[in-house]
C-alpha atoms as a PDB file:
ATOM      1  CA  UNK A   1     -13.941  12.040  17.972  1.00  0.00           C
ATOM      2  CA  UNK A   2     -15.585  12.731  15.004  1.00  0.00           C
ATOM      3  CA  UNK A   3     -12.592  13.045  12.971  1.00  0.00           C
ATOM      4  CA  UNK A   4     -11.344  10.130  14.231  1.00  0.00           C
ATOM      5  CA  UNK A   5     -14.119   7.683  13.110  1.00  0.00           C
ATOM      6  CA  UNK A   6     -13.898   9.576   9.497  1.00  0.00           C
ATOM      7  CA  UNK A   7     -10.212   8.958   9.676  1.00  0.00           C
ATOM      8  CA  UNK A   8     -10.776   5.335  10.372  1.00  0.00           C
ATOM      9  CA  UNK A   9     -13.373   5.056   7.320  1.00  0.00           C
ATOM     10  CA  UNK A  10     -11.071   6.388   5.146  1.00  0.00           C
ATOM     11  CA  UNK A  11      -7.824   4.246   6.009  1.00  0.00           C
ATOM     12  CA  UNK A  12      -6.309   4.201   2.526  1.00  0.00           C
ATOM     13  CA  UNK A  13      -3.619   7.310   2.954  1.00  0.00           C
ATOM     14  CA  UNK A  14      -2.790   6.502   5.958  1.00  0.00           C
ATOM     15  CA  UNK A  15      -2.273   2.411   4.768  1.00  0.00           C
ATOM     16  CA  UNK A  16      -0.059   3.622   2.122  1.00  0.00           C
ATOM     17  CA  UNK A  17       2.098   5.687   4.520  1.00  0.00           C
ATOM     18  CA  UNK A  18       2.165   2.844   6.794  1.00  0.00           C
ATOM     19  CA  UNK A  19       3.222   0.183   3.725  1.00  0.00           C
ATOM     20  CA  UNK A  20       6.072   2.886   2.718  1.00  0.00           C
ATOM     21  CA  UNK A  21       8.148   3.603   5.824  1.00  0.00           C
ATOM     22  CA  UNK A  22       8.408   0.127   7.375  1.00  0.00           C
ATOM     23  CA  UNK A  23      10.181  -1.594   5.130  1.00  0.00           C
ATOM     24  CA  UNK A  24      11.236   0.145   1.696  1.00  0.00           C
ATOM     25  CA  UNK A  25      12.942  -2.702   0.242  1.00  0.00           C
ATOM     26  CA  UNK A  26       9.515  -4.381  -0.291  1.00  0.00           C
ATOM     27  CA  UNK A  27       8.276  -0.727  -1.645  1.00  0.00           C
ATOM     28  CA  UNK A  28      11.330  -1.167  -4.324  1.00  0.00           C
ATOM     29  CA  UNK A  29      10.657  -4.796  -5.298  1.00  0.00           C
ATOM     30  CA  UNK A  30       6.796  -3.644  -6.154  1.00  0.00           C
ATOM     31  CA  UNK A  31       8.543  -0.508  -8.040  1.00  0.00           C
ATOM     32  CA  UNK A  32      10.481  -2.762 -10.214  1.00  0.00           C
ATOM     33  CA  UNK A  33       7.444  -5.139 -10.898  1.00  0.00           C
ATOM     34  CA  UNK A  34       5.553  -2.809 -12.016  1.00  0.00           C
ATOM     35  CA  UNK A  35       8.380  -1.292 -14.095  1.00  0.00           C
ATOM     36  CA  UNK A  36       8.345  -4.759 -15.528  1.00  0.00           C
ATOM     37  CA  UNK A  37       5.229  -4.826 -16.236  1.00  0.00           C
ATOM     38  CA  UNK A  38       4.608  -1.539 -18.019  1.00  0.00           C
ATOM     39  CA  UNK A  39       7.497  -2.553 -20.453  1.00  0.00           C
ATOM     40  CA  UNK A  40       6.344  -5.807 -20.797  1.00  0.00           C
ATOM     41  CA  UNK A  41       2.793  -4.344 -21.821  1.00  0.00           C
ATOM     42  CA  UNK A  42       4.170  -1.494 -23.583  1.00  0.00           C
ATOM     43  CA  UNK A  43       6.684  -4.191 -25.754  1.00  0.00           C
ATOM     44  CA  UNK A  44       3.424  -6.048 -26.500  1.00  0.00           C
ATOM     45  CA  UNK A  45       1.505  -3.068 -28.089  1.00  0.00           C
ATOM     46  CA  UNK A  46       4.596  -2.207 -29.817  1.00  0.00           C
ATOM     47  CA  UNK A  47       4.544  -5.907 -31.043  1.00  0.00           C
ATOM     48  CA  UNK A  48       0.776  -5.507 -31.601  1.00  0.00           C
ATOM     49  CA  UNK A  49       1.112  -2.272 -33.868  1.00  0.00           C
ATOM     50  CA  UNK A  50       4.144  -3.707 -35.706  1.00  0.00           C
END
């Protein structure tokens, strides 16, 4: 029981597990923003040193 309620105060592994397996095309989508993003930010320090 005890486990339980630390399990339940500590949902965050357990969320990202859930958020993976249902659906991964959503997973992919947030993979590519981010991959967007990084290059956009890494573009604009490039810029920013040049």
């Amino acid at each position: 029981m005890e486990q339980s309620a630390g399990w339940r105060l500590t949902p965050y592994p357990a969320y990202n597990e859930l958020s993976r397996r249902p659906d991964k095309r959503s997973a992919i989508r947030q993979g590519r923003a981010e991959c967007r993003m990084a290059a956009n930010a890494l573009s604009g320090l490039q810029r920013a040193t040049l």
